[in-house]
Protein backbone atom coordinates (compact mmCIF):
# COMPACT_ATOMS: atom_id res chain seq x y z
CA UNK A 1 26.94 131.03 -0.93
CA UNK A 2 25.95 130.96 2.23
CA UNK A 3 26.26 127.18 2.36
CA UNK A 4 29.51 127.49 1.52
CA UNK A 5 30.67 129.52 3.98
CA UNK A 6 29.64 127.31 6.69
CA UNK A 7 31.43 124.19 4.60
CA UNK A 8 35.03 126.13 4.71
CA UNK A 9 34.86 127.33 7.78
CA UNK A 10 34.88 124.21 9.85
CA UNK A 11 37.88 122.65 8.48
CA UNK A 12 39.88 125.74 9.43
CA UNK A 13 38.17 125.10 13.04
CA UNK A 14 39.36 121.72 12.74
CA UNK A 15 42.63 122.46 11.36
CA UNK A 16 43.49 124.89 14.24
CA UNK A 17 42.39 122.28 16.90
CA UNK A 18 44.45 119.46 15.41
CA UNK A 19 47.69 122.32 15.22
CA UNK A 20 46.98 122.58 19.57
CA UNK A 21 46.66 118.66 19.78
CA UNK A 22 49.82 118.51 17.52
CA UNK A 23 51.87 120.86 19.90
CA UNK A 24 50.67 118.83 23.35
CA UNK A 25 51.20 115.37 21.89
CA UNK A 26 55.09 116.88 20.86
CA UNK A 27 55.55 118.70 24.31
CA UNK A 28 54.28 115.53 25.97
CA UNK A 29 56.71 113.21 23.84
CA UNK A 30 59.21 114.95 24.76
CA UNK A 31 58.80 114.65 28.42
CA UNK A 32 58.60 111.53 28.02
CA UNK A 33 61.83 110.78 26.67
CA UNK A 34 63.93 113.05 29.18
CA UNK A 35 62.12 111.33 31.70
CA UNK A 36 63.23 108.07 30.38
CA UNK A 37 66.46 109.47 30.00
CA UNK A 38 66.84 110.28 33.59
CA UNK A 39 65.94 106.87 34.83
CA UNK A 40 68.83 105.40 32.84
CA UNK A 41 71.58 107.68 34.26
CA UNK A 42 73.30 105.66 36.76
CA UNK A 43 74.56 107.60 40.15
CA UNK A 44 78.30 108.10 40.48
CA UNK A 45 80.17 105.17 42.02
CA UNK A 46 81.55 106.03 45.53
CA UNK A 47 85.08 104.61 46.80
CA UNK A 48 83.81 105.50 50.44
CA UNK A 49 84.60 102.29 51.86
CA UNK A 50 81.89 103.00 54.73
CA UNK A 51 79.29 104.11 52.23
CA UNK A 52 79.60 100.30 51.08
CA UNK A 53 79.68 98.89 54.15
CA UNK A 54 76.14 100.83 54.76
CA UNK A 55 74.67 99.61 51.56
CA UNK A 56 75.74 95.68 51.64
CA UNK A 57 73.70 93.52 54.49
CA UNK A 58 75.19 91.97 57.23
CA UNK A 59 76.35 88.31 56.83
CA UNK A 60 74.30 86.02 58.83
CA UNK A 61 77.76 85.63 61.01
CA UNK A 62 77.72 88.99 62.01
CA UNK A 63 74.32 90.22 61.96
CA UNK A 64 73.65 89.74 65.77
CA UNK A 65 75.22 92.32 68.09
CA UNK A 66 77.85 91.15 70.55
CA UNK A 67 76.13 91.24 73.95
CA UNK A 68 72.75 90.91 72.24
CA UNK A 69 70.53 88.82 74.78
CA UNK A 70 68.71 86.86 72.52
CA UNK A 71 69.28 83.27 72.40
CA UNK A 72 69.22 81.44 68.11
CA UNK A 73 65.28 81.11 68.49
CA UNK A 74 65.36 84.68 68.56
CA UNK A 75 63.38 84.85 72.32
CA UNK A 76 64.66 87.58 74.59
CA UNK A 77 66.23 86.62 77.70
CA UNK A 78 67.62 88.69 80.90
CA UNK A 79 70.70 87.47 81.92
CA UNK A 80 70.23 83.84 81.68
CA UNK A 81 71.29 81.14 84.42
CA UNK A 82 73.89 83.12 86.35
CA UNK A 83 71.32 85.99 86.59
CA UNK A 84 68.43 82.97 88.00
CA UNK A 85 71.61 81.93 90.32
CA UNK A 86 70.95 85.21 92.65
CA UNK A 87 68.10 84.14 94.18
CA UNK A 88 69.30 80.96 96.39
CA UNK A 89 65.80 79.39 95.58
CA UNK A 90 66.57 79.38 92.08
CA UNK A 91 70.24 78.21 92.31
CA UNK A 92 68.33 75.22 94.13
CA UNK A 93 65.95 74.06 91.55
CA UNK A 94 68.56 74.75 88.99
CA UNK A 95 70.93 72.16 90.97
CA UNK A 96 68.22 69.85 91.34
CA UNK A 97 67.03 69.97 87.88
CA UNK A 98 71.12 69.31 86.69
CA UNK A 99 71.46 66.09 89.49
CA UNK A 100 67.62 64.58 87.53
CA UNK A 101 65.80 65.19 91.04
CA UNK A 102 62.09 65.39 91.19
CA UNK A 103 61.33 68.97 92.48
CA UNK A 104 57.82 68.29 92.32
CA UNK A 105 55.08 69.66 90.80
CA UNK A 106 54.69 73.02 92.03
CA UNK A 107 58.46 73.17 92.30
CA UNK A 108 58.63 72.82 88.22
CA UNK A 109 55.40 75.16 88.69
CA UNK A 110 57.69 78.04 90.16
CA UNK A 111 60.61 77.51 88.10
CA UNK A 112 58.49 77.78 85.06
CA UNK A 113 57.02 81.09 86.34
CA UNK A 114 60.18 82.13 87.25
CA UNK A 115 62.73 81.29 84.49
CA UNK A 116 60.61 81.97 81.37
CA UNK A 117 61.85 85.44 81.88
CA UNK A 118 65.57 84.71 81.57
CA UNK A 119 65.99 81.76 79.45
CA UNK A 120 64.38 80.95 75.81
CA UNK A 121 61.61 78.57 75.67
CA UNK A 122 63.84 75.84 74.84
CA UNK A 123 66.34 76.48 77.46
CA UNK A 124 63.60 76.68 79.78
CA UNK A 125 61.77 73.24 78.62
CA UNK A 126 65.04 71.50 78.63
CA UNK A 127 65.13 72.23 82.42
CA UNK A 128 62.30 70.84 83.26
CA UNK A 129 62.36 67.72 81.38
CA UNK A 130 65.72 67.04 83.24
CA UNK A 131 63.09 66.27 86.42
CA UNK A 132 63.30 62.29 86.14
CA UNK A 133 59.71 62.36 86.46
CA UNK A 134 58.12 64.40 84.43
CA UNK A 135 57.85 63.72 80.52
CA UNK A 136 58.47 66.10 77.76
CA UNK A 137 54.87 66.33 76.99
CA UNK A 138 53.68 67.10 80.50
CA UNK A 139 57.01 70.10 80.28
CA UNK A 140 55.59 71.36 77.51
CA UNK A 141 52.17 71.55 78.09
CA UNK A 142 52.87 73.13 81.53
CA UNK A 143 54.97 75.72 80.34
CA UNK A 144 52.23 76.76 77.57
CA UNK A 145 50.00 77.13 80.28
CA UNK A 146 52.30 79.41 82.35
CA UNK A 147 53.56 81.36 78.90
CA UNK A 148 50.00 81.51 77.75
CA UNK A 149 48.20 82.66 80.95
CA UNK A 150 51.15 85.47 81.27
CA UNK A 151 51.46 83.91 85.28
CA UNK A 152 53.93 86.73 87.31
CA UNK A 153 56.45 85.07 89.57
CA UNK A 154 55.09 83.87 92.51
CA UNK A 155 55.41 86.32 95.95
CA UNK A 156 57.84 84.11 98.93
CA UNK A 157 54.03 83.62 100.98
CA UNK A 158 53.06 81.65 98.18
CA UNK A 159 56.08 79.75 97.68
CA UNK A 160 56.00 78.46 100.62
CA UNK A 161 52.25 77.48 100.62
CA UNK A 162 52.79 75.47 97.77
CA UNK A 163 55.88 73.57 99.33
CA UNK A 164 53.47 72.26 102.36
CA UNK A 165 51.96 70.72 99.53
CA UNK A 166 54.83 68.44 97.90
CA UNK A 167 57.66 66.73 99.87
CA UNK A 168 60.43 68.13 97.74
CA UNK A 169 61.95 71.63 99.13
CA UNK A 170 60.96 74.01 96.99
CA UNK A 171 63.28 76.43 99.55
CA UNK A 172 66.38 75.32 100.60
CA UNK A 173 65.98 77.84 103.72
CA UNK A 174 62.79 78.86 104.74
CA UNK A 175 64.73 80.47 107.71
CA UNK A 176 66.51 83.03 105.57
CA UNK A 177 63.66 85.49 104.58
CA UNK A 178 65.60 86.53 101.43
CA UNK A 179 65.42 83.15 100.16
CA UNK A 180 63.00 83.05 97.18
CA UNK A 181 61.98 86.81 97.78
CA UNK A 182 62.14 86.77 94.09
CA UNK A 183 61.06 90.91 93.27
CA UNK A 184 64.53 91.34 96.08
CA UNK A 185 66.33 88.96 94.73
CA UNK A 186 66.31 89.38 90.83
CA UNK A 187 65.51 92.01 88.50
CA UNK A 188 62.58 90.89 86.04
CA UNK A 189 61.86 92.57 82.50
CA UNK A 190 59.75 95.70 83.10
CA UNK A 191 55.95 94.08 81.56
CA UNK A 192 56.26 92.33 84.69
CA UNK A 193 56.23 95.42 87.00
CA UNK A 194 53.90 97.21 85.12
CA UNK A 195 51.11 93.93 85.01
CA UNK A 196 51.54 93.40 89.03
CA UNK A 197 51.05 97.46 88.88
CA UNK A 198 47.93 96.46 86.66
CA UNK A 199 46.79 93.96 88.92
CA UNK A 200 47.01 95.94 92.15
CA UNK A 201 45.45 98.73 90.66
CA UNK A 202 42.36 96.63 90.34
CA UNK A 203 41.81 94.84 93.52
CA UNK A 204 41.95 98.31 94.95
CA UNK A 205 38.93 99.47 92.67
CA UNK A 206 37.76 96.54 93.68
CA UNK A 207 37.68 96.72 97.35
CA UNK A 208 39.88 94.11 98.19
């Protein structure tokens, strides 16, 4: 008897577990298809007109800002040629560059150093290969080395150190102490501030 106690109770065990698993499984089904429900409902269509002008993307005609100073390739610039055309120095080599002269090699040097900050890369490059003598390759290798080495404009003392060096006038008037007193004369994108800040900073620690 005994024995068969034990055999009828365990499918009533089992009975009552599969009525819990029955239950869950149903709840759970059902979840499941209200959820699925909800993903199909579609929001309600807006005639806001500015709600669709939010949601569709700007056509590739309109999608830069007027006034926005960046040039097709994307580079920033600051102000371009007739902000370069402040500083009399820079009006120069610009000139010289348009009539093919040869400004030399630290003259191309300086505009390099100099210009990279308002023109593109390209707008820069075609500058310097209007020099008669120097090639494209020789342009583009020296303005890498000026974009890569992150050179700051060169200070008016220096300038002129480098024109005793080169026949061409780097300066159309060394007389006129404003001439090619660039941090005067223009106003350069603040990383430049901030890296002669950098630089100062250290020669003090330094002790120079």
């Amino acid at each position: 008897m005994s024995e068969r106690e034990i055999v009828l109770e365990q499918p009533e065990l089992i009975d009552e577990q599969a009525e819990v698993v029955r239950k869950a499984t149903e709840r759970a089904e059902r979840a499941e298809a209200e959820l699925a429900r909800l993903k199909h409902l579609k929001p309600p269509s807006s005639t806001n007109s500015s709600d669709t002008a939010l949601k569709s993307p700007p056509s590739p005609s309109t999608s830069r800002v007027a006034g926005d100073p960046s040039d097709e390739s994307g580079t920033p610039q600051s102000g371009g040629v007739e902000e370069l055309r402040k500083d009399s120095m820079m009006a120069h080599l610009l000139d010289s560059l348009d009539d093919g002269k040869d400004i030399g090699h630290y003259g191309r040097l300086v505009f390099a150093m100099v210009a990279r900050h308002f023109l593109s890369h390209d707008e820069v490059l075609a500058y310097m290969m209007k020099d008669t003598d120097f090639s494209e390759e020789d342009a583009r290798v020296m303005l890498r080395q000026v974009e890569g080495r992150d050179y700051n404009p060169p200070k008016r003392d220096r300038i002129l150190e480098w024109q005793n060096e080169q026949e061409f006038p780097i300066l159309p008037n060394v007389d006129d102490p404003d001439c090619g007193n660039l941090y005067r004369n223009l106003k350069f994108p603040d990383e430049v501030y901030k890296h002669i800040g950098h630089y100062q900073e250290a020669k003090f620690e330094a002790g120079e």
